[in-house]
PDB file of N, CA and C in Angstrom:
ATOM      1  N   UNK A   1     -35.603 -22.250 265.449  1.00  0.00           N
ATOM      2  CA  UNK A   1     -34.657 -22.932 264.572  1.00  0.00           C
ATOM      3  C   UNK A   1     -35.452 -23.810 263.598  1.00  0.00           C
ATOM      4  N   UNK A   2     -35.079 -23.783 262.670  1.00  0.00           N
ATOM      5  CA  UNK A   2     -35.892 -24.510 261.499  1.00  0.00           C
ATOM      6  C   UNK A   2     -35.457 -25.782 261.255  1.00  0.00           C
ATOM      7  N   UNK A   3     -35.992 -26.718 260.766  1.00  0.00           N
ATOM      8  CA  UNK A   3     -35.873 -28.270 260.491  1.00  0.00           C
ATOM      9  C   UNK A   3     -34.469 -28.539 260.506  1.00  0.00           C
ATOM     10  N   UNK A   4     -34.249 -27.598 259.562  1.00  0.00           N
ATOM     11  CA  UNK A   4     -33.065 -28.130 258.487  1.00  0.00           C
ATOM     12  C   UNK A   4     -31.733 -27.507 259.248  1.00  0.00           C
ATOM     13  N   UNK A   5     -32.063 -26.771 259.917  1.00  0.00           N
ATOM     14  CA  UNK A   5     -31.147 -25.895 260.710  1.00  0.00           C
ATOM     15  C   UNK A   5     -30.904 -26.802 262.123  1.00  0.00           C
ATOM     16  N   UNK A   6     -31.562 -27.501 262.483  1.00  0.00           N
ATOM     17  CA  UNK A   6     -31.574 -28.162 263.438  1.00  0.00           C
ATOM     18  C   UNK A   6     -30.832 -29.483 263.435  1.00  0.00           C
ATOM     19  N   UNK A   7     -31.060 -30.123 262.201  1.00  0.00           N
ATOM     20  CA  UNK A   7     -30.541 -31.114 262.058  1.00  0.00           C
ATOM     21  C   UNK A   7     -28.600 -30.789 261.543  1.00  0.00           C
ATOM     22  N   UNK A   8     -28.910 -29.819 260.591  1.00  0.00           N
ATOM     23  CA  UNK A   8     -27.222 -29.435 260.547  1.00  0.00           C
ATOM     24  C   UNK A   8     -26.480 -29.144 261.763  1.00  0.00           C
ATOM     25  N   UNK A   9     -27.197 -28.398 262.692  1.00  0.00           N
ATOM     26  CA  UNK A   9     -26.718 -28.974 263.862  1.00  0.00           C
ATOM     27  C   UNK A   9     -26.081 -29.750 264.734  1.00  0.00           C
ATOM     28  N   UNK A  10     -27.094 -30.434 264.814  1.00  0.00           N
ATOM     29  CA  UNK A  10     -27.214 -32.377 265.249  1.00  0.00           C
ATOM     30  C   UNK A  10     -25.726 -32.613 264.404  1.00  0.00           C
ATOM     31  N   UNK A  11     -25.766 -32.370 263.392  1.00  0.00           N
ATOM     32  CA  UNK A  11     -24.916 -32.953 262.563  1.00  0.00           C
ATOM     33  C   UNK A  11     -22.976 -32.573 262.646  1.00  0.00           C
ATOM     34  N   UNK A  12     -23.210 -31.344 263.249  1.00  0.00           N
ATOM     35  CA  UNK A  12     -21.730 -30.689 263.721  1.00  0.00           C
ATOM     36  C   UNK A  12     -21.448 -31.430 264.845  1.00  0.00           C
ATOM     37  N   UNK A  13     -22.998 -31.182 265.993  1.00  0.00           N
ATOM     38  CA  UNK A  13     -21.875 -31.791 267.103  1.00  0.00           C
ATOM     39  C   UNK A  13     -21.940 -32.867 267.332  1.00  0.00           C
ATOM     40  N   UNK A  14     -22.189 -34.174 266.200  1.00  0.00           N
ATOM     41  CA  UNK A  14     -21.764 -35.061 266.063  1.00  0.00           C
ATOM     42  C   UNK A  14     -20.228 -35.492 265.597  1.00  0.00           C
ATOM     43  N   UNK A  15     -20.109 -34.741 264.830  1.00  0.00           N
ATOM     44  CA  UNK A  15     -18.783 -34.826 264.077  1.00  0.00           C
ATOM     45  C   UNK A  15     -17.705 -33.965 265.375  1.00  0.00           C
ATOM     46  N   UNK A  16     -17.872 -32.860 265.959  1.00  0.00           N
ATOM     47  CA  UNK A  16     -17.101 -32.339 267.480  1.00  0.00           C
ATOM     48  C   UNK A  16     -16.813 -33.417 268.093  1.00  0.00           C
ATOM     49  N   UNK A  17     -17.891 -34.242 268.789  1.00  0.00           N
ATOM     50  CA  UNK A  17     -18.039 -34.881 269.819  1.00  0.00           C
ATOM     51  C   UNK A  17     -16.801 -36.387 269.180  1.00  0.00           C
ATOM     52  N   UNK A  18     -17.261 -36.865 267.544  1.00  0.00           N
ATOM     53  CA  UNK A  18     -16.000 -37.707 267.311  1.00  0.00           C
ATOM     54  C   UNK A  18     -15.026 -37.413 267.034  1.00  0.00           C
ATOM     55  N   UNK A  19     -14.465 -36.032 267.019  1.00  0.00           N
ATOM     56  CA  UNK A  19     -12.909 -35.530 267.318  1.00  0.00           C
ATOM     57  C   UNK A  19     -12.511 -35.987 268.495  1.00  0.00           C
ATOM     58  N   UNK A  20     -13.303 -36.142 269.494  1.00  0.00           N
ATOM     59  CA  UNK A  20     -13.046 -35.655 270.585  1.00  0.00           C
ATOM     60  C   UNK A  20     -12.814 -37.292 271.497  1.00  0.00           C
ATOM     61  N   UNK A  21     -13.579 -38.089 271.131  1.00  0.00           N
ATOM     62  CA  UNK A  21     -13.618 -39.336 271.587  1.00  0.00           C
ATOM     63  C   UNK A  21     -11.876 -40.156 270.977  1.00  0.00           C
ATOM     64  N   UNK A  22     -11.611 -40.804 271.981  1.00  0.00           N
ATOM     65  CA  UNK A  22     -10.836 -42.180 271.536  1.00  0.00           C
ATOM     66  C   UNK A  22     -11.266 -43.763 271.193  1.00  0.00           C
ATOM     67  N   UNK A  23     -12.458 -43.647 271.361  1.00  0.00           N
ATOM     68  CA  UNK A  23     -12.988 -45.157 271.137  1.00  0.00           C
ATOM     69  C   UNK A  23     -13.276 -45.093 269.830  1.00  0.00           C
ATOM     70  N   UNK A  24     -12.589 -46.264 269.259  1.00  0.00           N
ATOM     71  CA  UNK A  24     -13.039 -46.271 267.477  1.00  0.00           C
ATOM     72  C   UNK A  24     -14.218 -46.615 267.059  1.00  0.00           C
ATOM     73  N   UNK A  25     -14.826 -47.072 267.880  1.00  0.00           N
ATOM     74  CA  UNK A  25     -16.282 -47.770 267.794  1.00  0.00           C
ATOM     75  C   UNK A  25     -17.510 -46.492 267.900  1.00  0.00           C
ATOM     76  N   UNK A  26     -16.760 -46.050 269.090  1.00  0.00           N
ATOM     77  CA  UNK A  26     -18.197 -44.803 268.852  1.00  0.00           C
ATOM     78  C   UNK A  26     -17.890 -43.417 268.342  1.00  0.00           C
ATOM     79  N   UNK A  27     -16.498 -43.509 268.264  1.00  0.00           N
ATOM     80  CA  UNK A  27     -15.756 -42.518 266.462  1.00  0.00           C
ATOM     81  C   UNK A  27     -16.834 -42.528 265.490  1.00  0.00           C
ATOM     82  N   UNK A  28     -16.574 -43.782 265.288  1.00  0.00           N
ATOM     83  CA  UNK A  28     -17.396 -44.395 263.989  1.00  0.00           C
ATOM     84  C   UNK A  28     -18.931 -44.218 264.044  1.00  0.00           C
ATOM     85  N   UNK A  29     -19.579 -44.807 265.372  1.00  0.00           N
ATOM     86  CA  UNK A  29     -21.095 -44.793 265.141  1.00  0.00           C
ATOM     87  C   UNK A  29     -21.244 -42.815 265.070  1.00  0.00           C
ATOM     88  N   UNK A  30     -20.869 -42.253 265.600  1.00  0.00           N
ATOM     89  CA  UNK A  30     -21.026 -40.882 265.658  1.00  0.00           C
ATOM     90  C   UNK A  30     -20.647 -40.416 264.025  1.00  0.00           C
ATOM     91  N   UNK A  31     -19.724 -40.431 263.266  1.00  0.00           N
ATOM     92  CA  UNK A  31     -19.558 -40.351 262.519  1.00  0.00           C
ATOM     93  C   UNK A  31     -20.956 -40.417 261.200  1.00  0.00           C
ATOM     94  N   UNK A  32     -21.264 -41.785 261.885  1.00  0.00           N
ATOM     95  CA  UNK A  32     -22.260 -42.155 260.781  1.00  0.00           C
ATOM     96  C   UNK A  32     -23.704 -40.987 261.103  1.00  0.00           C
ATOM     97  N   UNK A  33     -23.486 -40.820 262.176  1.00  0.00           N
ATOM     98  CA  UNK A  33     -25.466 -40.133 263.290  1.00  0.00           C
ATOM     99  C   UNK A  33     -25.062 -38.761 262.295  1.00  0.00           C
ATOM    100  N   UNK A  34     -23.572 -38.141 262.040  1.00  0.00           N
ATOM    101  CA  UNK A  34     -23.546 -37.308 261.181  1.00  0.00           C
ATOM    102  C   UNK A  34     -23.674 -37.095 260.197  1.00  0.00           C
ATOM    103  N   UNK A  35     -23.396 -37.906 259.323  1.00  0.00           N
ATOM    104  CA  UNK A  35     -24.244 -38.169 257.858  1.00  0.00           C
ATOM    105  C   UNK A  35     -25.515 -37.998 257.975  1.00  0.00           C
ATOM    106  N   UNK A  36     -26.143 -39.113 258.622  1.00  0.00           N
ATOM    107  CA  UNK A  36     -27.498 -39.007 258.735  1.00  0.00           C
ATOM    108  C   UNK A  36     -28.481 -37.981 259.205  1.00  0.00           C
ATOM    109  N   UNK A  37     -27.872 -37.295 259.712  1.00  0.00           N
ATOM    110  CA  UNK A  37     -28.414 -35.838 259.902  1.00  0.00           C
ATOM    111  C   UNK A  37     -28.301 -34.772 259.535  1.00  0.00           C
ATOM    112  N   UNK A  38     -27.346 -34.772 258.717  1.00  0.00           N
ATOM    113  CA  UNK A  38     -27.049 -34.289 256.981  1.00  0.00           C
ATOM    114  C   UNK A  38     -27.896 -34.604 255.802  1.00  0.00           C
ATOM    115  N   UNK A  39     -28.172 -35.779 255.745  1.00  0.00           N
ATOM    116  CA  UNK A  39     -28.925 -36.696 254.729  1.00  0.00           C
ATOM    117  C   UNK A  39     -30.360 -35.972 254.916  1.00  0.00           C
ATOM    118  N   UNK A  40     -31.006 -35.903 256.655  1.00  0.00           N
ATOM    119  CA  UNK A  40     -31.929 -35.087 256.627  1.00  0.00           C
ATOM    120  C   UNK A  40     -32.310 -34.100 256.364  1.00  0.00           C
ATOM    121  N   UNK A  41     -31.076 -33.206 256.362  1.00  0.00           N
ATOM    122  CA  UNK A  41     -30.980 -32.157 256.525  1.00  0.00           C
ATOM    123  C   UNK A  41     -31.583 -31.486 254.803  1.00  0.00           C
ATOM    124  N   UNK A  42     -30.866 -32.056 253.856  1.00  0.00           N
ATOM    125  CA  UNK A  42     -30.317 -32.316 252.412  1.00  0.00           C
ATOM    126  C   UNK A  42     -32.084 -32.621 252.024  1.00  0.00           C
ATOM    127  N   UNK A  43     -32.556 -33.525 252.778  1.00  0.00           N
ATOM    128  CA  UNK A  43     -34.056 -34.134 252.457  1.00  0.00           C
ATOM    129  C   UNK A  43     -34.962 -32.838 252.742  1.00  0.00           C
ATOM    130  N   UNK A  44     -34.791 -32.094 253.152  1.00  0.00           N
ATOM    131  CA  UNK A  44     -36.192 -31.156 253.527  1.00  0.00           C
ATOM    132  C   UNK A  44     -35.838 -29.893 252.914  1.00  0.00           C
ATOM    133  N   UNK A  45     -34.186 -29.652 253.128  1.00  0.00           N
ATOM    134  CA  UNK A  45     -33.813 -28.746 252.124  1.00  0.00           C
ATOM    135  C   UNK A  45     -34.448 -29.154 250.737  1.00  0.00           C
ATOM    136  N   UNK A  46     -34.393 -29.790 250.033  1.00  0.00           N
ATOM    137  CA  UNK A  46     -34.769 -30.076 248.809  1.00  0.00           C
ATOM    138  C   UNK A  46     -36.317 -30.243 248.724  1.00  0.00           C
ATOM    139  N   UNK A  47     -37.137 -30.811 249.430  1.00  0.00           N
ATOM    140  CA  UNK A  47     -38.509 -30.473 249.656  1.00  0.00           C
ATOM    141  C   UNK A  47     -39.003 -29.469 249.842  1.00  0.00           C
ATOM    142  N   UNK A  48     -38.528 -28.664 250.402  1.00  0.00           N
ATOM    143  CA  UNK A  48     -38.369 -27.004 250.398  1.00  0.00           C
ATOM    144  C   UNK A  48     -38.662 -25.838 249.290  1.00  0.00           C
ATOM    145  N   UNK A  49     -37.544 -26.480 248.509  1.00  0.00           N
ATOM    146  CA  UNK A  49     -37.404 -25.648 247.091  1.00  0.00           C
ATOM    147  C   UNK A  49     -37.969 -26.254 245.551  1.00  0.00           C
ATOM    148  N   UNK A  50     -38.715 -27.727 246.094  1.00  0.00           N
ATOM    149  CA  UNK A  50     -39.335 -28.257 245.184  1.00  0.00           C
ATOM    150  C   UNK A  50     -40.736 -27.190 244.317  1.00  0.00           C
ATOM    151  N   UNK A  51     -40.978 -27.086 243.391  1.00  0.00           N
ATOM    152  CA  UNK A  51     -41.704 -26.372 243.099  1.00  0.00           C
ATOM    153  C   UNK A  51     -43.276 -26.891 243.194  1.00  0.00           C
ATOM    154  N   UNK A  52     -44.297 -26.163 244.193  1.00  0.00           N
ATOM    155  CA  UNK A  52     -45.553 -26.643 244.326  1.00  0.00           C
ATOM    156  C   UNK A  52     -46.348 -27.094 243.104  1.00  0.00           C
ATOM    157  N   UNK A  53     -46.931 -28.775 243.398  1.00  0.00           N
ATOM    158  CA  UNK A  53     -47.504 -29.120 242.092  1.00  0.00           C
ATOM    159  C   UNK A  53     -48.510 -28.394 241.577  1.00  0.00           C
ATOM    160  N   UNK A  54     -49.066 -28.315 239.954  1.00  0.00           N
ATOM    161  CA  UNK A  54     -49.864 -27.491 239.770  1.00  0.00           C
ATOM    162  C   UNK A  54     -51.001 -28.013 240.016  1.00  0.00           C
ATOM    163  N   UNK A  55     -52.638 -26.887 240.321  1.00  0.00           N
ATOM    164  CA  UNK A  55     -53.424 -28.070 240.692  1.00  0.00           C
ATOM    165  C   UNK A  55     -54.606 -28.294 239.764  1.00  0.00           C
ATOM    166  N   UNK A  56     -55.020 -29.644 239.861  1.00  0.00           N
ATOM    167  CA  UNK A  56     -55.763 -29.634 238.532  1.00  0.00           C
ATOM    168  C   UNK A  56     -56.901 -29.495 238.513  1.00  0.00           C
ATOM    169  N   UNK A  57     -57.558 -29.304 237.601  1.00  0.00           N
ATOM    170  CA  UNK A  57     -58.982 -28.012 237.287  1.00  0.00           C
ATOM    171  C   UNK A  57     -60.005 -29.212 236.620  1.00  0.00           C
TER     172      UNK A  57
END
């Protein structure tokens, strides 16, 4: 599984797991662990497809 694949992951069954809860408190902190592992996700994706600098001579 690759970085980015891993963390989108992370990132679903974060968001499952706060369907699933009744406490608003850790609704919420879960909520957020999902962003943030999105945010990562988004970060390496884009490092990824950055185009290699050219190198200088």
């Amino acid at each position: 599984m690759s970085d980015t694949a891993h963390y989108r992951f992370q990132s679903d069954q974060a968001r499952r797991l706060a369907r699933q809860v009744t406490d608003a408190t850790v609704r919420q902190q879960l909520l957020e662990m999902a962003e943030e592992y999105g945010r990562y996700a988004d970060l390496i994706e884009a490092r990824s497809t950055e185009p290699a600098p050219a190198a200088a001579h």
